[in-house]
N, C-alpha and C. Protein backbone atom coordinates (compact mmCIF):
# COMPACT_ATOMS: atom_id res chain seq x y z
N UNK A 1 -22.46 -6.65 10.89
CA UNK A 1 -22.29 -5.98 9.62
C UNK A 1 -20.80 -5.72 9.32
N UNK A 2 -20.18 -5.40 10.39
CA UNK A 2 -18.90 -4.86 10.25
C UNK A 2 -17.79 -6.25 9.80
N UNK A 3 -18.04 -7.62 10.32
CA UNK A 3 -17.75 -8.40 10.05
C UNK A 3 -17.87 -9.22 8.54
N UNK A 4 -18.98 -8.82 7.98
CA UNK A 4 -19.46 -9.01 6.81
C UNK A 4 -18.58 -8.30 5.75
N UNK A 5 -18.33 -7.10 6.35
CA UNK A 5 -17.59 -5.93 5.42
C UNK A 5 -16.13 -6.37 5.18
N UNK A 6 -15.60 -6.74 6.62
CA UNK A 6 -14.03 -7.45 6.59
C UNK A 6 -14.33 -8.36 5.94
N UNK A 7 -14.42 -9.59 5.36
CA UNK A 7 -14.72 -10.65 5.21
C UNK A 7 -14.51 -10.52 3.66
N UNK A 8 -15.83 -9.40 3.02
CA UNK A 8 -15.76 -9.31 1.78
C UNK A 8 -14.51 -8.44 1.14
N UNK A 9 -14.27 -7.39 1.99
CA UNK A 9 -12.93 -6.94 1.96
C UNK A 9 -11.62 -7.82 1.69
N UNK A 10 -11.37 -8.58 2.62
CA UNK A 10 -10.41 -9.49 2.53
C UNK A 10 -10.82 -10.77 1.12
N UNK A 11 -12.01 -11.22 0.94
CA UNK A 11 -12.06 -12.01 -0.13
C UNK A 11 -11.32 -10.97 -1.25
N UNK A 12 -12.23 -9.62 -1.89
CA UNK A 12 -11.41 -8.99 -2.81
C UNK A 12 -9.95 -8.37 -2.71
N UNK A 13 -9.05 -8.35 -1.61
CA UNK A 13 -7.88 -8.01 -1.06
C UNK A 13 -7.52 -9.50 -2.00
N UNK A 14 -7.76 -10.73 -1.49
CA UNK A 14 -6.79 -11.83 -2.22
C UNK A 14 -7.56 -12.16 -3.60
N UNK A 15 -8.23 -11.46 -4.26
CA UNK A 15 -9.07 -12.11 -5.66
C UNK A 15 -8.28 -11.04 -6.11
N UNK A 16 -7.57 -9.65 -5.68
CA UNK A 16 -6.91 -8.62 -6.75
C UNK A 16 -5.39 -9.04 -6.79
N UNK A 17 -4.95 -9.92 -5.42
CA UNK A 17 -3.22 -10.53 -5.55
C UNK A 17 -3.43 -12.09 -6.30
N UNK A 18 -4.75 -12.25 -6.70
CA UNK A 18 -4.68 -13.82 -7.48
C UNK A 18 -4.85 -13.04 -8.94
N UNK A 19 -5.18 -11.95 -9.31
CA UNK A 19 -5.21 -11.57 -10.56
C UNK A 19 -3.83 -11.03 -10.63
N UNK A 20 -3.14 -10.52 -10.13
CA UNK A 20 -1.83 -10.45 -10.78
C UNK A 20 -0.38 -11.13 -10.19
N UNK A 21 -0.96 -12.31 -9.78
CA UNK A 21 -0.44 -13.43 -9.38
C UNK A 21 0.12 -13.99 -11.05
N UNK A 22 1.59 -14.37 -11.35
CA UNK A 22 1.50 -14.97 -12.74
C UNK A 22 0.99 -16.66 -12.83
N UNK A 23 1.41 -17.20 -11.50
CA UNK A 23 1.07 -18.36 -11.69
C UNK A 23 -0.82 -18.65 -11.52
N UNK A 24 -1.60 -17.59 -11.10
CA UNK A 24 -3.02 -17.61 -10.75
C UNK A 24 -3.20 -18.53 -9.29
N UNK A 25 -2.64 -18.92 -8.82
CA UNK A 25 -2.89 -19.81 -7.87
C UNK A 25 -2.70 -19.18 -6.39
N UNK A 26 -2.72 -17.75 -6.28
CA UNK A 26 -2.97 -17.42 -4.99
C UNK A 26 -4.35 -17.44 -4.45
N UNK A 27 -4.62 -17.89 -3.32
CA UNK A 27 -3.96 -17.94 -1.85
C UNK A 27 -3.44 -19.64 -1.61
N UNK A 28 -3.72 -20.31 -2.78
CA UNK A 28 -2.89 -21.68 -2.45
C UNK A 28 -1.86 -22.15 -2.28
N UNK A 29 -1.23 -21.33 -3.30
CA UNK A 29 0.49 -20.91 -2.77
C UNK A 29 0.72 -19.77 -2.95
N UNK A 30 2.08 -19.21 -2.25
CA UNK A 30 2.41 -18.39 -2.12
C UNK A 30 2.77 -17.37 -3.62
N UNK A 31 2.39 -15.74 -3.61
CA UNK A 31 2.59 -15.25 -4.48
C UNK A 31 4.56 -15.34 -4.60
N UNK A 32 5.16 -14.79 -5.56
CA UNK A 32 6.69 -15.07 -5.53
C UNK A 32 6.53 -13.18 -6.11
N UNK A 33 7.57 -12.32 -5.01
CA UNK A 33 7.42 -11.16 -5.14
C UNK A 33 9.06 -10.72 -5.68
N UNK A 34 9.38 -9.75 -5.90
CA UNK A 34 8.22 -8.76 -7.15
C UNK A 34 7.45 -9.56 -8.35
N UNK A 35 6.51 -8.83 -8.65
CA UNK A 35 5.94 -9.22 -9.80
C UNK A 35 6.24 -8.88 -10.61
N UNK A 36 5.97 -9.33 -12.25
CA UNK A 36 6.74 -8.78 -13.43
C UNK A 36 6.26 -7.50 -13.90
N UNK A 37 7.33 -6.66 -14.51
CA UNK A 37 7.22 -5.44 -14.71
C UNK A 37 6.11 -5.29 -15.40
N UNK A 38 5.84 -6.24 -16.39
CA UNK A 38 4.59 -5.95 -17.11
C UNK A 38 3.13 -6.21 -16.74
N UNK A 39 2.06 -5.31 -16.70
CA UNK A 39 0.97 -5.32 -15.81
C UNK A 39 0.06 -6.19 -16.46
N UNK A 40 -0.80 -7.25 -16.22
CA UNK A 40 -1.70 -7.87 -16.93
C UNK A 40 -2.77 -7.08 -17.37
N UNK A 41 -3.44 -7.52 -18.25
CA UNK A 41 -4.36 -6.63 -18.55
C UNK A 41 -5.54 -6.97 -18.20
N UNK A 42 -5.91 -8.01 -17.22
CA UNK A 42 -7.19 -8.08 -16.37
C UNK A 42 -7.03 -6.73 -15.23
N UNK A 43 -6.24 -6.96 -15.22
CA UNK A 43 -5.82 -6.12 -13.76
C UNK A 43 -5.49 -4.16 -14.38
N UNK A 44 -4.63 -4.50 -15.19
CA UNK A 44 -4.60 -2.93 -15.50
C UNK A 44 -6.65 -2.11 -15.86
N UNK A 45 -7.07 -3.13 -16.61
CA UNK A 45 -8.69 -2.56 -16.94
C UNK A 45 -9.50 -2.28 -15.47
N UNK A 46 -9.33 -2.97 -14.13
CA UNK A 46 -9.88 -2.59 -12.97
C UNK A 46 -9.56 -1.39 -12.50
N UNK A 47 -10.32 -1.10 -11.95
CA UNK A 47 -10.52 0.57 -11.55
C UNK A 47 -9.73 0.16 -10.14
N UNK A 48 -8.57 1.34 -9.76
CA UNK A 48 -8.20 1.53 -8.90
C UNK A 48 -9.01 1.36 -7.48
N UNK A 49 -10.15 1.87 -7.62
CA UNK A 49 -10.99 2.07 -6.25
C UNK A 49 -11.00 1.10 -5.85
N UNK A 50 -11.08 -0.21 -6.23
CA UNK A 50 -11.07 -1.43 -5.52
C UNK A 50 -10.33 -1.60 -4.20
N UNK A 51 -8.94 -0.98 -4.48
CA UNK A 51 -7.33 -1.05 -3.88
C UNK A 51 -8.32 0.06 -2.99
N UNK A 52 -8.57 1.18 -3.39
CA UNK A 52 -8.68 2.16 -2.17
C UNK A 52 -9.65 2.19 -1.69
N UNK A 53 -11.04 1.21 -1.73
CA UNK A 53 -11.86 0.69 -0.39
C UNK A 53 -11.20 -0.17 0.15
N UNK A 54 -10.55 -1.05 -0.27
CA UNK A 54 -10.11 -1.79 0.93
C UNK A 54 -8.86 -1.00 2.09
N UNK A 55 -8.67 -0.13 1.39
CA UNK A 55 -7.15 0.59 2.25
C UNK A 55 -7.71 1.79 3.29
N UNK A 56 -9.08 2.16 2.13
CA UNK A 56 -9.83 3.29 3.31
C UNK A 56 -10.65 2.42 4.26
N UNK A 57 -11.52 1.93 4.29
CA UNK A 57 -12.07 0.78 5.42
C UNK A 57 -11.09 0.34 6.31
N UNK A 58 -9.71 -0.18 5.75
CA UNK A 58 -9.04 -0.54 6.83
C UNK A 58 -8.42 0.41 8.05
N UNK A 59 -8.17 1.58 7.40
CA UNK A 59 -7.50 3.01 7.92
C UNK A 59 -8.91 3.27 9.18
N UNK A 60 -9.90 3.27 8.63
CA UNK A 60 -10.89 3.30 9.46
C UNK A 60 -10.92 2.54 10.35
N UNK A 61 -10.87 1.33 10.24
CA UNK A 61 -11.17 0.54 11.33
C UNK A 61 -10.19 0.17 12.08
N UNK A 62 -8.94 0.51 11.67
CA UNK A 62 -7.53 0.48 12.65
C UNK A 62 -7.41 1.77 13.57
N UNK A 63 -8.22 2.68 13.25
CA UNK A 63 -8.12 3.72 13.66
C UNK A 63 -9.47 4.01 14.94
N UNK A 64 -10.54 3.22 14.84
CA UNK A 64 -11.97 3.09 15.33
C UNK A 64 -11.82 1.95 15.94
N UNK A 65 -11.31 1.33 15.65
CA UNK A 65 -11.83 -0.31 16.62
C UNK A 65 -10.76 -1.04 15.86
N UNK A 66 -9.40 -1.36 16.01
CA UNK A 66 -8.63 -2.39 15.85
C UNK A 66 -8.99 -3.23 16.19
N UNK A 67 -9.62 -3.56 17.58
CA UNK A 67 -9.56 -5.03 17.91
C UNK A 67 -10.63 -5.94 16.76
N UNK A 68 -11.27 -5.18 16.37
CA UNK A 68 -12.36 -5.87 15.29
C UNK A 68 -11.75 -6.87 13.99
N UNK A 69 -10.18 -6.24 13.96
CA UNK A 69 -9.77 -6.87 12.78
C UNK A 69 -9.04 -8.10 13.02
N UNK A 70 -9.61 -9.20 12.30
CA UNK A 70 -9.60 -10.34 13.04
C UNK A 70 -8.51 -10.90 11.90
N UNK A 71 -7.45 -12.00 12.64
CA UNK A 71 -6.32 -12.69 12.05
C UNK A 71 -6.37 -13.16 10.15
N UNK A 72 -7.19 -13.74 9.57
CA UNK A 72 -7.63 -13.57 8.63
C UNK A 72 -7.44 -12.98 7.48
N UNK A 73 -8.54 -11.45 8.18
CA UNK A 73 -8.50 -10.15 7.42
C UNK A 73 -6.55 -9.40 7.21
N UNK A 74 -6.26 -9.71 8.02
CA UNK A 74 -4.83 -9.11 8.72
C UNK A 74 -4.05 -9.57 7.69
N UNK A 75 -3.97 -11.18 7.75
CA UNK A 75 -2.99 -11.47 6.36
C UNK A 75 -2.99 -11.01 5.51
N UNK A 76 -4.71 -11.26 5.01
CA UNK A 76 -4.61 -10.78 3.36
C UNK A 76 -4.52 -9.52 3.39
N UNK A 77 -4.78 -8.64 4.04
CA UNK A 77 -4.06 -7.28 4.15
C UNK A 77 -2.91 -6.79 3.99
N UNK A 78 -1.87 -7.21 4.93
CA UNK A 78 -0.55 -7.57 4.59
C UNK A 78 -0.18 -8.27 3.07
N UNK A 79 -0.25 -9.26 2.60
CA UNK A 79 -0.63 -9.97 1.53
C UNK A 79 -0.49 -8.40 -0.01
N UNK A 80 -1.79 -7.66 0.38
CA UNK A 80 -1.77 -6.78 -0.68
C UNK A 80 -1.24 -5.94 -0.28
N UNK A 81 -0.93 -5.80 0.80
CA UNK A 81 -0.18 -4.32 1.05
C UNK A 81 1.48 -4.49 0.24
N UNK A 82 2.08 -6.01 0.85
CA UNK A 82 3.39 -6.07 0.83
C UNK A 82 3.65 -6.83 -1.08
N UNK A 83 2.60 -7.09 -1.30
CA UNK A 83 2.62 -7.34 -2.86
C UNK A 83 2.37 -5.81 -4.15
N UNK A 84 1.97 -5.06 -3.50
CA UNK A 84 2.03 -3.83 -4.43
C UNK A 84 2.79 -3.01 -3.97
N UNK A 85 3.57 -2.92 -2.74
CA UNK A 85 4.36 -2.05 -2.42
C UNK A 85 6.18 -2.43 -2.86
N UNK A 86 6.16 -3.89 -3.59
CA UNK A 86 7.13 -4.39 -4.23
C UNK A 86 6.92 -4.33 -5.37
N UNK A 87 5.67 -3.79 -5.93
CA UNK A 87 5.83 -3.71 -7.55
C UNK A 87 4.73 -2.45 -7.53
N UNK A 88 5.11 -1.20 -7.40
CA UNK A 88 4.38 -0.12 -7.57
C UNK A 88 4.40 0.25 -9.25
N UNK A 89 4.58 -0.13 -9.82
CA UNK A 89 3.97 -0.18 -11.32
C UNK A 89 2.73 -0.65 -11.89
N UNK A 90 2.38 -1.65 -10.43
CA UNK A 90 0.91 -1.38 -10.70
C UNK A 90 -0.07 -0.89 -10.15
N UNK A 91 0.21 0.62 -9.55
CA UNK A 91 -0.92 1.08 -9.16
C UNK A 91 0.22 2.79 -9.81
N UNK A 92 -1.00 3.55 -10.21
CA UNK A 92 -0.55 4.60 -10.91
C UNK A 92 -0.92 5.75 -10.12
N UNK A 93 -1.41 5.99 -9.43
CA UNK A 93 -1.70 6.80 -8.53
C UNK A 93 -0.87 6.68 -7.07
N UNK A 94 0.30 7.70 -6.92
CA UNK A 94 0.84 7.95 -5.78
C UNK A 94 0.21 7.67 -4.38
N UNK A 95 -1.24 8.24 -4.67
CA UNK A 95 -1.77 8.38 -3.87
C UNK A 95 -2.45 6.91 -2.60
N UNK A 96 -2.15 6.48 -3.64
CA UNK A 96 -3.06 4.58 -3.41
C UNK A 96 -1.54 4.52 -3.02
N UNK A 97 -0.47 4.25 -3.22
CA UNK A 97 0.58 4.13 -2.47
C UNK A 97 1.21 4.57 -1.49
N UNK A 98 1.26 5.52 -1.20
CA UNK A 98 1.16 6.09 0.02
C UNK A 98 -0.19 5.89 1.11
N UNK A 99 -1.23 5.52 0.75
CA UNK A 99 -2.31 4.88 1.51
C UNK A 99 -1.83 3.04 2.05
N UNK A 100 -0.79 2.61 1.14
CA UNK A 100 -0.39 1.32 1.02
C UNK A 100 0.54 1.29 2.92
N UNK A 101 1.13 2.86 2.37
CA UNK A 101 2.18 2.52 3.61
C UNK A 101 1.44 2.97 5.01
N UNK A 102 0.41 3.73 4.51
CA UNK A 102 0.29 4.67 5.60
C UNK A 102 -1.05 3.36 6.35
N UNK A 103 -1.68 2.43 5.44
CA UNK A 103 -2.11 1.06 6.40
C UNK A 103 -1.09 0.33 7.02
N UNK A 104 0.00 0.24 6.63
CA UNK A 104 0.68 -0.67 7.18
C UNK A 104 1.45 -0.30 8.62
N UNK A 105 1.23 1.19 8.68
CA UNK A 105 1.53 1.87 9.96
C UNK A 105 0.93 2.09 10.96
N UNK A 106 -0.57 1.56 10.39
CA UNK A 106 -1.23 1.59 10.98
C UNK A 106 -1.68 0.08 11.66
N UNK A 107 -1.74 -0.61 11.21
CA UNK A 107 -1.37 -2.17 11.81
C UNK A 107 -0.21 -2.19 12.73
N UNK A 108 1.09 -1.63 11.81
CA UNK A 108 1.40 -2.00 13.57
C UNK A 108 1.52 -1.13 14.37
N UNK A 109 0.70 0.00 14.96
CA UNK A 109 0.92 0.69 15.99
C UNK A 109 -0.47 -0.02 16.47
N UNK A 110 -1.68 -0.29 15.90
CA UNK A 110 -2.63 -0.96 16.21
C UNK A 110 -2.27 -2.32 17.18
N UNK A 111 -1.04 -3.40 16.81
CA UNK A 111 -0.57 -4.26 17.38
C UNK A 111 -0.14 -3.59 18.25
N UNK A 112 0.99 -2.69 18.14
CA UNK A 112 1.22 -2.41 19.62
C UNK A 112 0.69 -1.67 20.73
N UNK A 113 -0.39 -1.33 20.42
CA UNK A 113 -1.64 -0.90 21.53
C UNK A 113 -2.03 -1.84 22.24
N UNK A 114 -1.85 -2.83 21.38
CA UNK A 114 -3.41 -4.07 21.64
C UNK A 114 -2.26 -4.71 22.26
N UNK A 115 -0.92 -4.88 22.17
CA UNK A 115 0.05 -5.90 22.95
C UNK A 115 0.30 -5.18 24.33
N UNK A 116 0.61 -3.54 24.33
CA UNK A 116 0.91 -3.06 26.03
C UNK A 116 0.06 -2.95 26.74
């Protein structure tokens, strides 16, 4: 189940960096960061929560069972973490941003558990 959850997680992690991708073509090529100041409006009409199940699930499971999170999930994680944390204009809530950093601190102290 838990695998199922990453999986779909990570599909919507890269279906929310291909919507405000300008060229649309992420994960085929690479997004080109920052993104433009101006927010699309597919993306501005989505409800934030999207961004903050995938950031709360991950907090969870870096925190419960790292080893579960498999190479994959990890990129596109990274992926949205390091694509909205270069253009915080599009997320309006502090709060989802600071959840941005506070996953990414959590990955790598997670790596470095799992490496000593």
């Amino acid at each position: 189940m838990v695998f199922r959850t990453l999986t779909f997680s990570g599909f919507v992690a890269s279906w929310l960096v291909r919507i405000v991708d300008p060229r649309g073509q992420h994960p085929a090529v690479s997004i080109e960061l920052p993104l433009p100041k101006e927010v699309p409006p597919t993306f501005a009409a989505l409800p934030e929560l999207l961004v903050e199940d995938i950031l709360d699930f991950s907090i969870f499971l870096l925190r419960r069972s790292p080893e579960l999170i498999h190479e994959v999930f990890r990129k596109e994680l990274f992926e949205i973490i390091l694509t909205f944390l270069t253009s915080l204009q599009y997320l309006n809530n502090p709060y989802h941003r600071a959840k941005l950093v506070q996953v990414s601190i959590s990955c790598s102290a997670s790596g470095y558990r799992s490496q000593g």
